[in-house]
Protein backbone atom coordinates (compact mmCIF):
# COMPACT_ATOMS: atom_id res chain seq x y z
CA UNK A 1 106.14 131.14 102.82
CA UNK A 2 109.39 128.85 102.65
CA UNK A 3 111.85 129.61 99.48
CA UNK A 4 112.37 126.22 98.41
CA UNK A 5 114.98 127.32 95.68
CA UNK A 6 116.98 129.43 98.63
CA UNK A 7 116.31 126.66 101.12
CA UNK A 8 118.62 124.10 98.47
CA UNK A 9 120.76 127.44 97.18
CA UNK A 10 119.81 127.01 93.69
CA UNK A 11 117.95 129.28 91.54
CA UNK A 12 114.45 129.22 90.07
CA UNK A 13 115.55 127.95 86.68
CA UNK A 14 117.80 125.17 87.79
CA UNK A 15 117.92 121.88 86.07
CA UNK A 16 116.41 118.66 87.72
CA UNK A 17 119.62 117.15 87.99
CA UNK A 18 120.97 120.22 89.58
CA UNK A 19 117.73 120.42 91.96
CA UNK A 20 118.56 116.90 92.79
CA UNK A 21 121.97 117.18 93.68
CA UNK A 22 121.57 120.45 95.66
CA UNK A 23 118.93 118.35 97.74
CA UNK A 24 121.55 115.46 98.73
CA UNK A 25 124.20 118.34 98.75
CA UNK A 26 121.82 119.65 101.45
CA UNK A 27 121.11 116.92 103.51
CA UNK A 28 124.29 115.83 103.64
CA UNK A 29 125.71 118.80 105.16
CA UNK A 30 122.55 118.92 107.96
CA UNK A 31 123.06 115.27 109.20
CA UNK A 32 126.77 115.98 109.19
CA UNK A 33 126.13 119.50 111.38
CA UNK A 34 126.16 117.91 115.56
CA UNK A 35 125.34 121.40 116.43
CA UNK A 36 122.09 121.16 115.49
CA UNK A 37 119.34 119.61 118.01
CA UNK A 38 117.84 116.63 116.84
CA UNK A 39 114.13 118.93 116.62
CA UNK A 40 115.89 120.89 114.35
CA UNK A 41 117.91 118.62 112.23
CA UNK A 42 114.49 116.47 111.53
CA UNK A 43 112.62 119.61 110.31
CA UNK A 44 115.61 120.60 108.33
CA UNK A 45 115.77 117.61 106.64
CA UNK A 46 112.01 117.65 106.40
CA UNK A 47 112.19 120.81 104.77
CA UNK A 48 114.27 119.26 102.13
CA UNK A 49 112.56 116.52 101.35
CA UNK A 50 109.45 118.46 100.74
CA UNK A 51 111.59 121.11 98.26
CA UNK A 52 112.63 117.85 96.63
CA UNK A 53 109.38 116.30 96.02
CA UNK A 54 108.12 119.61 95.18
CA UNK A 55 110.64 120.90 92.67
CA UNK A 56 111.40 117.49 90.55
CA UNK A 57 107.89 117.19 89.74
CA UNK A 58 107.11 119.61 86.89
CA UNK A 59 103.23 120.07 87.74
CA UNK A 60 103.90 120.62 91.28
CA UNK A 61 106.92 123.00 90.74
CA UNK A 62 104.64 124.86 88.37
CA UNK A 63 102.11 125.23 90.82
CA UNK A 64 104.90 126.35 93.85
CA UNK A 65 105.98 128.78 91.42
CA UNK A 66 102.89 130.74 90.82
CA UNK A 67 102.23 130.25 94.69
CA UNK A 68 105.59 131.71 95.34
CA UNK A 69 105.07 134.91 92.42
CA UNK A 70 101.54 135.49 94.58
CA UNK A 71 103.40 135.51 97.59
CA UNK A 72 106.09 138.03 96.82
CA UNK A 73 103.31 139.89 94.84
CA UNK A 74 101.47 140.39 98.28
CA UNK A 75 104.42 140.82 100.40
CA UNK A 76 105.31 143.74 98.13
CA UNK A 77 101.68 144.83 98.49
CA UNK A 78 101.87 144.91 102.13
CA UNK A 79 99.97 141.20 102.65
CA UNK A 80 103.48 139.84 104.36
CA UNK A 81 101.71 141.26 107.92
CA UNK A 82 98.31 139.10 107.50
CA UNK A 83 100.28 136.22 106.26
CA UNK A 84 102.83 136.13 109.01
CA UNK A 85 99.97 136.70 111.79
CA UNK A 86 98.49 133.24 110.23
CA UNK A 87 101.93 131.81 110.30
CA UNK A 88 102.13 132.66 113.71
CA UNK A 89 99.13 131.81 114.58
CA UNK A 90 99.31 128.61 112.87
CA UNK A 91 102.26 128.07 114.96
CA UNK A 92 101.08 128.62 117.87
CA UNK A 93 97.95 126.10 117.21
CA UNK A 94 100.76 123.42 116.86
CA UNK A 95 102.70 124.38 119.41
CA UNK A 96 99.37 124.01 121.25
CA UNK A 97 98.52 120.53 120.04
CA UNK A 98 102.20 119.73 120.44
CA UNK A 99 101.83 120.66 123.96
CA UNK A 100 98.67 118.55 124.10
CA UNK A 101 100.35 115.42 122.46
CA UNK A 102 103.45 115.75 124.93
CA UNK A 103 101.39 115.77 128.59
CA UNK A 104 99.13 112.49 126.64
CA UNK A 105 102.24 110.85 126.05
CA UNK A 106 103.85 111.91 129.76
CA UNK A 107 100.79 110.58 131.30
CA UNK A 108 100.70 107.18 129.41
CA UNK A 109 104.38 106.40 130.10
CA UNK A 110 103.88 107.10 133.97
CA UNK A 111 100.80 104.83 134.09
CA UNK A 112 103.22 102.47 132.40
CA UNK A 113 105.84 103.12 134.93
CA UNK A 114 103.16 102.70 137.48
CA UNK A 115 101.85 99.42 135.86
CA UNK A 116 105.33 97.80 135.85
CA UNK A 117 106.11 99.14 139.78
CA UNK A 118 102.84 97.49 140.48
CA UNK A 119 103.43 94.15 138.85
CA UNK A 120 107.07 94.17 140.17
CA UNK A 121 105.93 94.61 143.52
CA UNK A 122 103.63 92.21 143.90
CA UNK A 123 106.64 89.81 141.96
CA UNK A 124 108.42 90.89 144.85
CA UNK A 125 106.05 90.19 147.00
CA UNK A 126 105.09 86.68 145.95
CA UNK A 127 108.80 85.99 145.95
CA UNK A 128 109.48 87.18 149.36
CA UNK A 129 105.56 84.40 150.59
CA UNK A 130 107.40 82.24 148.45
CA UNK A 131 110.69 82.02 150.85
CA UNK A 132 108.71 82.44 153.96
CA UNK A 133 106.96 79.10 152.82
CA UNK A 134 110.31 77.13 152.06
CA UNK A 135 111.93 78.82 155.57
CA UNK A 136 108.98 77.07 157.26
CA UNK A 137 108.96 73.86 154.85
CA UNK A 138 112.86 73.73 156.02
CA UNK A 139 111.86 74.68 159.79
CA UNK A 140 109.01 72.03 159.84
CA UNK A 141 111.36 69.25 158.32
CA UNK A 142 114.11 69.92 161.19
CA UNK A 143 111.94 69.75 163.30
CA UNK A 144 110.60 66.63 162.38
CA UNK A 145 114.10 65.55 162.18
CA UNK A 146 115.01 67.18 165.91
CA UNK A 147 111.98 65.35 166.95
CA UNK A 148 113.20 61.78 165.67
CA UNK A 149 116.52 62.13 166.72
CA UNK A 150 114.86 62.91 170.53
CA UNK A 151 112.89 59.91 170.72
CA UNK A 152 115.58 57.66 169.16
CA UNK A 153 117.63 59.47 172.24
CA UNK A 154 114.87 59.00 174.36
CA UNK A 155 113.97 55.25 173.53
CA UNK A 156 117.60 54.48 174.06
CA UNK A 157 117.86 56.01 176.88
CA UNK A 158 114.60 53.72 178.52
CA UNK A 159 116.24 51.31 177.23
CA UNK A 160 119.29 51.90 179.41
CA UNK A 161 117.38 52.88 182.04
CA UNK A 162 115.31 49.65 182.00
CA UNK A 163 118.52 47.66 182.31
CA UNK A 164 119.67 49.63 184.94
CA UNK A 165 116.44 48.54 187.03
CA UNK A 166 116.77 44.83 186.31
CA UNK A 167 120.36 45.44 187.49
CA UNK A 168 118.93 47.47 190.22
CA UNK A 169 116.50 44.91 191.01
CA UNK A 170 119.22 42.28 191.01
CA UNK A 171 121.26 43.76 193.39
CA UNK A 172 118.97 44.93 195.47
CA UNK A 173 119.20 49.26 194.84
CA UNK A 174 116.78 51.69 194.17
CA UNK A 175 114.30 51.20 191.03
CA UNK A 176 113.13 54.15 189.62
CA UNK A 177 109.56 54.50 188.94
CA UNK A 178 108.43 54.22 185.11
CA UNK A 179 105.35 56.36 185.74
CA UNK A 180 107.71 59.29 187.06
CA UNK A 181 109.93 58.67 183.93
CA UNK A 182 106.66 58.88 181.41
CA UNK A 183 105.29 62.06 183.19
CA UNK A 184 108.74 63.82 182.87
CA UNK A 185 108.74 62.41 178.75
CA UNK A 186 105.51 63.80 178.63
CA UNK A 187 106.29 66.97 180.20
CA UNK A 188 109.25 67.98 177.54
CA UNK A 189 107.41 66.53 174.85
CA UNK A 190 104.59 69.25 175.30
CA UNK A 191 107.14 72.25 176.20
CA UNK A 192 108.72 71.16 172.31
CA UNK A 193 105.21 71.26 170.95
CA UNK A 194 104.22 74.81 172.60
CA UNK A 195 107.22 75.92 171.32
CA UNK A 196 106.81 74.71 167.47
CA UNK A 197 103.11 76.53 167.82
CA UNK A 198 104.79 79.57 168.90
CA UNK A 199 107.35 79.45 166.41
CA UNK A 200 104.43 78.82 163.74
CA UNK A 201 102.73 81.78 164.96
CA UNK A 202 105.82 84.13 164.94
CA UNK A 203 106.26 83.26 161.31
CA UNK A 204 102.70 84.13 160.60
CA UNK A 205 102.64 87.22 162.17
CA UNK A 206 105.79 88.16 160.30
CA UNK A 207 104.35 87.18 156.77
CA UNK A 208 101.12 89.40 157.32
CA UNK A 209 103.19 92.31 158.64
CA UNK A 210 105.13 92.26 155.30
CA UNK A 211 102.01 91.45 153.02
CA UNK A 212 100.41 94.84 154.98
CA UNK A 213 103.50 96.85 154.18
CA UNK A 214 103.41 95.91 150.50
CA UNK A 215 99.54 96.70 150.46
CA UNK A 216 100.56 100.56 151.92
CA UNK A 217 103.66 100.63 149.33
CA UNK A 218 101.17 100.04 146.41
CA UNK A 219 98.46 101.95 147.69
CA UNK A 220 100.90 104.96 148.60
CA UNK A 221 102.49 104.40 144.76
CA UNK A 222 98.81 104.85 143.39
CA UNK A 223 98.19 108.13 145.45
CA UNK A 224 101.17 109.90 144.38
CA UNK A 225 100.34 109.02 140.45
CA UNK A 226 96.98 110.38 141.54
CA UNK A 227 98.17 113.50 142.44
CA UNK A 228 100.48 113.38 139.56
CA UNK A 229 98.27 113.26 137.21
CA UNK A 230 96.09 116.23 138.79
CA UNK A 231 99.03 118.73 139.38
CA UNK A 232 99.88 118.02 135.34
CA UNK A 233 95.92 118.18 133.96
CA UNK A 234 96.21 121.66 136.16
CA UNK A 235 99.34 122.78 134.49
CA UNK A 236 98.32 122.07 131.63
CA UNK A 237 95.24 123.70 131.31
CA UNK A 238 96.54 127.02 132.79
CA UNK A 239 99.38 126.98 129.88
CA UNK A 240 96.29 126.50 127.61
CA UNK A 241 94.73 129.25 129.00
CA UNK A 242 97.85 131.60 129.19
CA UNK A 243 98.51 130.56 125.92
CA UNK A 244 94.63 131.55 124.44
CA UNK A 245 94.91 134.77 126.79
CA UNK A 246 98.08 136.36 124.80
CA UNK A 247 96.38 134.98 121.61
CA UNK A 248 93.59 137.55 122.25
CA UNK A 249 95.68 139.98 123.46
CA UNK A 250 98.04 139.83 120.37
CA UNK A 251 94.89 140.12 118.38
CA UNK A 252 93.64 143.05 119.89
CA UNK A 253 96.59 144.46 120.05
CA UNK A 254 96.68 143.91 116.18
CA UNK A 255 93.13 145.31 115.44
């Protein structure tokens, strides 16, 4: 059982106002202590607020009192034994839950870690379609733009080429045939074409092969939680059942 009146260093017939002090006095000089672990300082300072609450309010301190008399009483008697082996094992069932509470909370942050890789990744990945599709808006448009500028070439150049002929014509040298002319315009305007298709294609092919990777990065994320998660449940419950084997071997040793 915890001395409340030792825990503040004041005796059992101290004043309120001396109780009170010796509390602030107290937890004052455990916030102020950095060699203390932050575990620590909160149950110090835990400690004294429950020896505060307890010993400024008359019924209560009346009650911790007799509790405290009893206490030494069976100490004295020989009871300290039964009452530290419930301490301890009262301990131990906390440090049990504790335990319990700690691998719940592990596991919920790394599904939340998991959660935000996840949505991040497929951010990442819509980003990445996104930029394919404006690379290929862009690519399309100078194209176009290639393609206009050709035939403006092109036009002017039949145009040049027609007035060549009539000059041709008019002095009496070689005409060149229009139908040659159209089947060579035709020729180079279906070489561009097959190569815009096989550009298209190219860029498809990349955008699938990426959208594939990301599907094997996710899938590869959610195996390793997986496994994760299984190694820890396993850990856990040996700990447990280390932990419930020395129990019964502490208690048979005890017996």
């Amino acid at each position: 059982m915890l001395d409340l009146y030792e825990l503040i260093g004041v005796p059992e017939n101290a004043s309120e106002v001396w109780i009170q002090r010796s509390c602030q006095t107290a937890r004052d000089r455990i916030e102020s202590d950095a060699s203390l672990k932050e575990k620590k300082r909160a149950l110090a300072l835990a400690n004294v607020a429950d020896a505060h609450k307890t010993l400024t309010d008359p019924e209560a301190r009346k009650a911790y009192d007799q509790a405290l008399e009893r206490w030494r009483e069976a100490t004295a008697a020989g009871g300290a034994m039964v009452m530290m082996r419930k301490i301890v094992i009262g301990i131990v069932l906390i440090g049990i839950i504790g335990a319990g509470g700690y691998w719940y909370r592990e596991r919920q942050n790394e599904r939340i870690r998991f959660e935000q890789e996840r949505v991040l990744s497929e951010i990442a990945e819509k980003k990445r379609m996104a930029e394919i599709a404006e690379q290929r808006r862009k690519s399309e448009e100078r194209l176009q733009q290639e393609a206009i500028e050709r035939q403006q070439d092109e036009e002017k150049r039949l145009e040049l080429a027609r007035e060549q002929r009539v000059q041709d014509a008019k002095g009496q040298r070689f005409v060149v045939d229009e139908r040659y002319e159209k089947a060579q315009r035709d020729k180079r305007m279906d070489a561009e074409r097959q190569q815009r298709l096989n550009e298209e294609l190219r860029e498809r092919f990349e955008a699938e092969k990426i959208r594939r990777q990301a599907q094997v990065d996710v899938e590869r994320q959610r195996r390793f939680v997986e496994q994760r998660e299984r190694e820890e449940a396993n850990a856990a419950a040996q700990r447990a059942a280390e932990e419930r084997m020395r129990l019964l071997q502490e208690q048979a040793k005890n017996r």
